[in-house]
Protein backbone atom coordinates (compact mmCIF):
# COMPACT_ATOMS: atom_id res chain seq x y z
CA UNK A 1 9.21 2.44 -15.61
CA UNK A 2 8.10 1.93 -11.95
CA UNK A 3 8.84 3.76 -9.18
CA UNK A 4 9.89 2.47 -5.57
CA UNK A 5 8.75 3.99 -2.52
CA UNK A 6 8.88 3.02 1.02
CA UNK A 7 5.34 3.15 3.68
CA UNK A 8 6.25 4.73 6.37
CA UNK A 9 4.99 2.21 8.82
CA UNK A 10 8.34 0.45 8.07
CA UNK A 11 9.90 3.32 10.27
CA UNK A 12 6.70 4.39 12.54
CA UNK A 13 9.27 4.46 15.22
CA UNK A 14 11.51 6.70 13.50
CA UNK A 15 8.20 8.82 12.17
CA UNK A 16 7.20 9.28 15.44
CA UNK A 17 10.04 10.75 17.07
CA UNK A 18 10.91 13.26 14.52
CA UNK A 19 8.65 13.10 10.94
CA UNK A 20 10.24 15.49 8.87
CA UNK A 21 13.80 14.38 9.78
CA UNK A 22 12.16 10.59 8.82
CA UNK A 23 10.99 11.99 5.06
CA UNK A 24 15.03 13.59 4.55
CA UNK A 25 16.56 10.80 5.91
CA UNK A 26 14.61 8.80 3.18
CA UNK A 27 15.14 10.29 0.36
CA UNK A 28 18.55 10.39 1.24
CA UNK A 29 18.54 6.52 0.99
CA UNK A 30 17.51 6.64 -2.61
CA UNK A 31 13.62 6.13 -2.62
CA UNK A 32 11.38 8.02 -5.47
CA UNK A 33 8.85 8.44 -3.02
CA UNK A 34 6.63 7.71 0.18
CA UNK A 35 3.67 6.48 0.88
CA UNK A 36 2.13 7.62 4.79
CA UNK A 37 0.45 6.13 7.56
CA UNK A 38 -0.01 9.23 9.21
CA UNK A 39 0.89 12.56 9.22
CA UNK A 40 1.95 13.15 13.00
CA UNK A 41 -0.06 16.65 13.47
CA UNK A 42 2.44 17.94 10.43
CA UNK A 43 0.65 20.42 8.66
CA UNK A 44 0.32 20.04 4.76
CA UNK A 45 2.35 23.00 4.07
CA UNK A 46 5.23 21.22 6.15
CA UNK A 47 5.02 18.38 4.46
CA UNK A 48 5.15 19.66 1.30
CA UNK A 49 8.47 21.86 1.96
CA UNK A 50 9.93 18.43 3.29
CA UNK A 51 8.77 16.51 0.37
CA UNK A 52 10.56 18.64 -1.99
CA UNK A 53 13.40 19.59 -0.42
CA UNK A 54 13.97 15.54 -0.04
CA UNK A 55 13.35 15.39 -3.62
CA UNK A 56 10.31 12.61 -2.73
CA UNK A 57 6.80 12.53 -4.44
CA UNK A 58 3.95 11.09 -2.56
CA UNK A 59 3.24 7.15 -3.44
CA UNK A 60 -0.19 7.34 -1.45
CA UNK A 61 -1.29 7.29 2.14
CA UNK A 62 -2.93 4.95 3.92
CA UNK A 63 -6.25 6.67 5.16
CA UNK A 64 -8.44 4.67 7.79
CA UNK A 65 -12.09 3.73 6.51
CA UNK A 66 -13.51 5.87 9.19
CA UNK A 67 -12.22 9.01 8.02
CA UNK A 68 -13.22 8.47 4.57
CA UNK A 69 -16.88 7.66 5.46
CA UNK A 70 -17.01 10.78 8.19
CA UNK A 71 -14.17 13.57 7.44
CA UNK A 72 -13.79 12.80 3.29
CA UNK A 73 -13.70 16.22 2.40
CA UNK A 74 -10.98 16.90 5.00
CA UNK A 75 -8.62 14.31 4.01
CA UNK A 76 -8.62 15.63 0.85
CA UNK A 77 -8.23 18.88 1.21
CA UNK A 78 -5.23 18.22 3.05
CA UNK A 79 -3.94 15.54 0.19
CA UNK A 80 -4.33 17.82 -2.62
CA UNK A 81 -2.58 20.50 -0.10
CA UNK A 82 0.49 17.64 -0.29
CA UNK A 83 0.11 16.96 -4.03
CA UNK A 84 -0.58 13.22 -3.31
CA UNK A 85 -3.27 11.47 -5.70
CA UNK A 86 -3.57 8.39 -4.31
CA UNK A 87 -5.93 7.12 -1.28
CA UNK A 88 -6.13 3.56 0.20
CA UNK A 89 -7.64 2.12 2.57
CA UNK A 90 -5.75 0.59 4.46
CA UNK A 91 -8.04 -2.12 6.58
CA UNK A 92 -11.48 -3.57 6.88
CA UNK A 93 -12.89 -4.05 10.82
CA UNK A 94 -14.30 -6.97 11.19
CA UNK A 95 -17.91 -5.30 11.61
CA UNK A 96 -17.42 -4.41 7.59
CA UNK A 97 -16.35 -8.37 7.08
CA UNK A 98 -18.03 -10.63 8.77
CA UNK A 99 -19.99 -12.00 5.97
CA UNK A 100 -20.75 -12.20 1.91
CA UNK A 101 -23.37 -8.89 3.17
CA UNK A 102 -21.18 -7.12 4.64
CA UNK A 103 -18.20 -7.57 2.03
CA UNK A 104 -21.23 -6.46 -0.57
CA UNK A 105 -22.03 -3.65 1.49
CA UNK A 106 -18.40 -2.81 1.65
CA UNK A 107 -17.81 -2.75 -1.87
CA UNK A 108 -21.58 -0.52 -2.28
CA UNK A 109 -19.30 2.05 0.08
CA UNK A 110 -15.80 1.56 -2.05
CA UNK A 111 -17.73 2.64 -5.03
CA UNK A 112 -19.14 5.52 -3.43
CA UNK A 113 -15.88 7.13 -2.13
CA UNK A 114 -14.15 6.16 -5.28
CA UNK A 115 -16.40 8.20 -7.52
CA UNK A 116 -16.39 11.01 -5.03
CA UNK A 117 -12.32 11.12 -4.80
CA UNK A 118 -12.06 10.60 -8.89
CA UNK A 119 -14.48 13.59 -9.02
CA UNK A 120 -12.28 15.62 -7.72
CA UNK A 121 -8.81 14.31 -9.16
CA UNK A 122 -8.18 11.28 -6.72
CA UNK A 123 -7.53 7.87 -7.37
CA UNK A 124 -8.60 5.23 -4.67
CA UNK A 125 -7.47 1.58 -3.85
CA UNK A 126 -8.03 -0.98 -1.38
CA UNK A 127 -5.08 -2.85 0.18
CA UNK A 128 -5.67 -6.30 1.44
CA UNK A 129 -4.28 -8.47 4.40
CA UNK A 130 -4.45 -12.36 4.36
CA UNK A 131 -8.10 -12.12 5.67
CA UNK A 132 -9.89 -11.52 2.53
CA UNK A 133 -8.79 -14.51 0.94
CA UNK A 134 -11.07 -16.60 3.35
CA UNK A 135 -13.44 -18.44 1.55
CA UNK A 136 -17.11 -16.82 2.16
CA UNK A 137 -19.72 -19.36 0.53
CA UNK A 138 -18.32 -20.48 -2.70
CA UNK A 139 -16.03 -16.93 -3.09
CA UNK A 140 -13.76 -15.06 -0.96
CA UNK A 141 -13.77 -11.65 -0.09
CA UNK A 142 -10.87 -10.40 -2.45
CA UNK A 143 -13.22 -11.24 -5.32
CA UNK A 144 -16.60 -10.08 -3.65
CA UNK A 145 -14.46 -6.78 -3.10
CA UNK A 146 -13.05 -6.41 -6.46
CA UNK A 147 -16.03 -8.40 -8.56
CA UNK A 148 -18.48 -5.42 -7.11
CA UNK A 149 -16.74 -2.51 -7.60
CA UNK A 150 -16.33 -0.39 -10.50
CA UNK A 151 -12.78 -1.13 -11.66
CA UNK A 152 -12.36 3.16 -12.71
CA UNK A 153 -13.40 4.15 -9.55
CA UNK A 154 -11.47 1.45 -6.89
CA UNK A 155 -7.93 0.09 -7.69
CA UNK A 156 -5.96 -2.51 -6.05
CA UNK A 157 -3.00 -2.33 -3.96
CA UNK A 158 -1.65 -5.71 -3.62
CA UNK A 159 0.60 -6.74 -0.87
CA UNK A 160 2.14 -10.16 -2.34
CA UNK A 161 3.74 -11.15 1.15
CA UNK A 162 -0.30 -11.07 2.43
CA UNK A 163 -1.14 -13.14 -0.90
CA UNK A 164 1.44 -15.32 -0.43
CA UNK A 165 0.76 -16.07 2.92
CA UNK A 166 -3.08 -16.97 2.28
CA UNK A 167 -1.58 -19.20 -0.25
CA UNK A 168 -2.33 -16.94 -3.55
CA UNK A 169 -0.12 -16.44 -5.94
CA UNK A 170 0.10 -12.86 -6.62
CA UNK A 171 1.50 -12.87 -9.92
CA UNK A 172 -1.42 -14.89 -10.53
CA UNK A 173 -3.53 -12.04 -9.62
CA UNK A 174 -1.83 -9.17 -10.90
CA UNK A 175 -2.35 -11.07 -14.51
CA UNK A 176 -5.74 -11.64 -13.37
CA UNK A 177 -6.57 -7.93 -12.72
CA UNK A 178 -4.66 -6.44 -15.23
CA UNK A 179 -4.06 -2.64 -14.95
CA UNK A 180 -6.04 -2.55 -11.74
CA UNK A 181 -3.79 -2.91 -10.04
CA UNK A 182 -1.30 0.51 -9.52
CA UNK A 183 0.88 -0.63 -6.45
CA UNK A 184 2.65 -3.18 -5.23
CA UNK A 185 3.50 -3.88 -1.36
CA UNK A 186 6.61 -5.84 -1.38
CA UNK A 187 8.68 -7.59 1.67
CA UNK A 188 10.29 -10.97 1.64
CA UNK A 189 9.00 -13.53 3.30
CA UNK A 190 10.53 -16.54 5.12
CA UNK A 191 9.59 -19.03 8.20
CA UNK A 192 11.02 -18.17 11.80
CA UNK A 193 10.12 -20.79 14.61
CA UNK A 194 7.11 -22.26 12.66
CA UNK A 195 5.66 -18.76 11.75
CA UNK A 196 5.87 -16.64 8.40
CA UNK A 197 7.31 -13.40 9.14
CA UNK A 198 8.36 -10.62 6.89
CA UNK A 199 12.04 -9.90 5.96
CA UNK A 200 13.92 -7.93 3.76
CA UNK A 201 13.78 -8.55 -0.28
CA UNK A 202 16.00 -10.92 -1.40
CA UNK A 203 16.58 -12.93 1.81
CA UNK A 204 13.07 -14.71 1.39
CA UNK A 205 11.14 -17.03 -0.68
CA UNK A 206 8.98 -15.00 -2.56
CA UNK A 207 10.47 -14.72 -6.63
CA UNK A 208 10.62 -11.07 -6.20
CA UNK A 209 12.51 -10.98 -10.46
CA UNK A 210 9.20 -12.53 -11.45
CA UNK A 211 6.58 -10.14 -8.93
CA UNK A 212 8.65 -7.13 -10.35
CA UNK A 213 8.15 -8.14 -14.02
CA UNK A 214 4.38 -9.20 -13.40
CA UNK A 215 4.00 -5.20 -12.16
CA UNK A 216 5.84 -3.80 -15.10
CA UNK A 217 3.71 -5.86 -17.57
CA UNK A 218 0.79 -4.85 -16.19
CA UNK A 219 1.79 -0.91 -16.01
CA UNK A 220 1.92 -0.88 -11.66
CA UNK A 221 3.55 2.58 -11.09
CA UNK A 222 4.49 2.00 -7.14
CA UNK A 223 6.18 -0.42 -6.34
CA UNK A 224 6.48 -0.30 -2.43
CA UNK A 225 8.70 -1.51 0.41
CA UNK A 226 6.64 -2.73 3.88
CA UNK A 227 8.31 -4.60 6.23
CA UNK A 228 7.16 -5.23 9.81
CA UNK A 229 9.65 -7.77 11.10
CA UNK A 230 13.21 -6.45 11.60
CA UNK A 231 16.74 -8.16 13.37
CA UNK A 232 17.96 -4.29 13.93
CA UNK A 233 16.66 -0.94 12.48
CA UNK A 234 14.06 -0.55 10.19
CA UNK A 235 16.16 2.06 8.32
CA UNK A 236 18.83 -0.46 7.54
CA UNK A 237 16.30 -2.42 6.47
CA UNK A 238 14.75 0.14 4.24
CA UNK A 239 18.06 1.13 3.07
CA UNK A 240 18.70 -3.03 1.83
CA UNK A 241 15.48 -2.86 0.24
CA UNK A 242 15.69 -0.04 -1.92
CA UNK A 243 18.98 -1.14 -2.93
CA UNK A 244 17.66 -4.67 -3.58
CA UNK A 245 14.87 -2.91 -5.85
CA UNK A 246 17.06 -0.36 -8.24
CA UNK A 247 18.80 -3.81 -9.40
CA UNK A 248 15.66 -5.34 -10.47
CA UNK A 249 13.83 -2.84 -11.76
């Protein structure tokens, strides 16, 4: 059975201002667990206390490329100190992307932190954006990503609004991938004065019966609220999505 967790750039604001209030006030609207963007200058002991108290397990973190190529060892001393398992990274700069090289040179790097994070009891993922479905040549950089890396040692966290919007389907993919693919990023998405925007699940487009299903056949463990677009606050928000969730899952 999946779990459903919320990233907690859906309430940055709301992080920002007080974190550990942000992780009780969470679990208090019903989500198995979090995945961060950030830690605020919380220590790991903190965190930990909060996350059990709030009866939430870590869903991953998001963890910026440049501290996994320069402080790698940090970052996970400090994960391991919260009892989360799962790093992603989160973004590609466009020095990293601006050709089939350096998306081949990306993936040499992805393989390289993978096997150094499974060494020691990690799991790592990529999560994509609309960007890397631009075709490169006669590919795109999805595939050169996930074609050159060692499926044991770099998973995929697929955000289906970001599919979606690059015109993918990512049912389509998740099939395609199989169990590669260990998290889901779901938001609703819907047209507001000519542009697609994200909104909360169930008031979209996107089939989000047929995404959950597509997870569960293929074993994805997180499935996870993001929303960036909001009409009020982004903890009503998060509140109507986790509700949204526990009646399809």
């Amino acid at each position: 059975m999946g779990k459903i967790g919320l990233q907690l750039y859906t309430v940055r604001d709301s992080a920002e201002a007080n974190f550990q209030k942000l992780l009780t006030d969470v679990g208090e609207l019903g989500y198995e667990g979090v995945q961060f963007a950030g830690f605020y200058d919380a220590s790991a002991e903190d965190v930990k206390k909060t996350l059990h108290k709030a009866t939430l397990r870590p869903a991953g973190a998001h963890v910026p490329i440049d501290q996994l190529q320069n402080n790698l060892q940090e970052v996970m001393r400090y994960h391991e100190a919260i009892e989360n398992q799962l790093i992603i990274c989160p973004y590609l700069p466009d020095s990293m992307r601006e050709n089939k090289a350096g998306y081949l040179q990306t993936a040499e790097l992805f393989n390289q932190i993978g096997k150094e994070l499974k060494g020691a009891g990690f799991q790592f993922g990529y999560h994509n954006h609309a960007f890397e479905f631009d075709r490169i040549e006669e590919t795109t950089g999805f595939e050169l990503l996930f074609e050159n890396t060692d499926p044991e040692l770099v998973k995929m966290e697929l955000d289906c609004f970001w599919a979606t919007y690059a015109g993918h389907d990512p049912n389509k993919i998740i099939r395609d991938y199989k169990t590669r693919c260990i998290s889901l990023h779901l938001k609703d998405i819907k047209v507001e004065n000519g542009e697609k925007i994200s909104t909360e699940i169930g008031t979209g487009t996107l089939d989000m019966n047929k995404l959950i299903q597509s997870g569960l056949d293929h074993n994805v463990e997180w499935f996870i609220v993001e929303q960036e677009h909001f009409t009020g606050d982004p903890l009503d928000s998060a509140k109507k999505n986790v509700e949204a969730l526990k009646k399809m899952i």
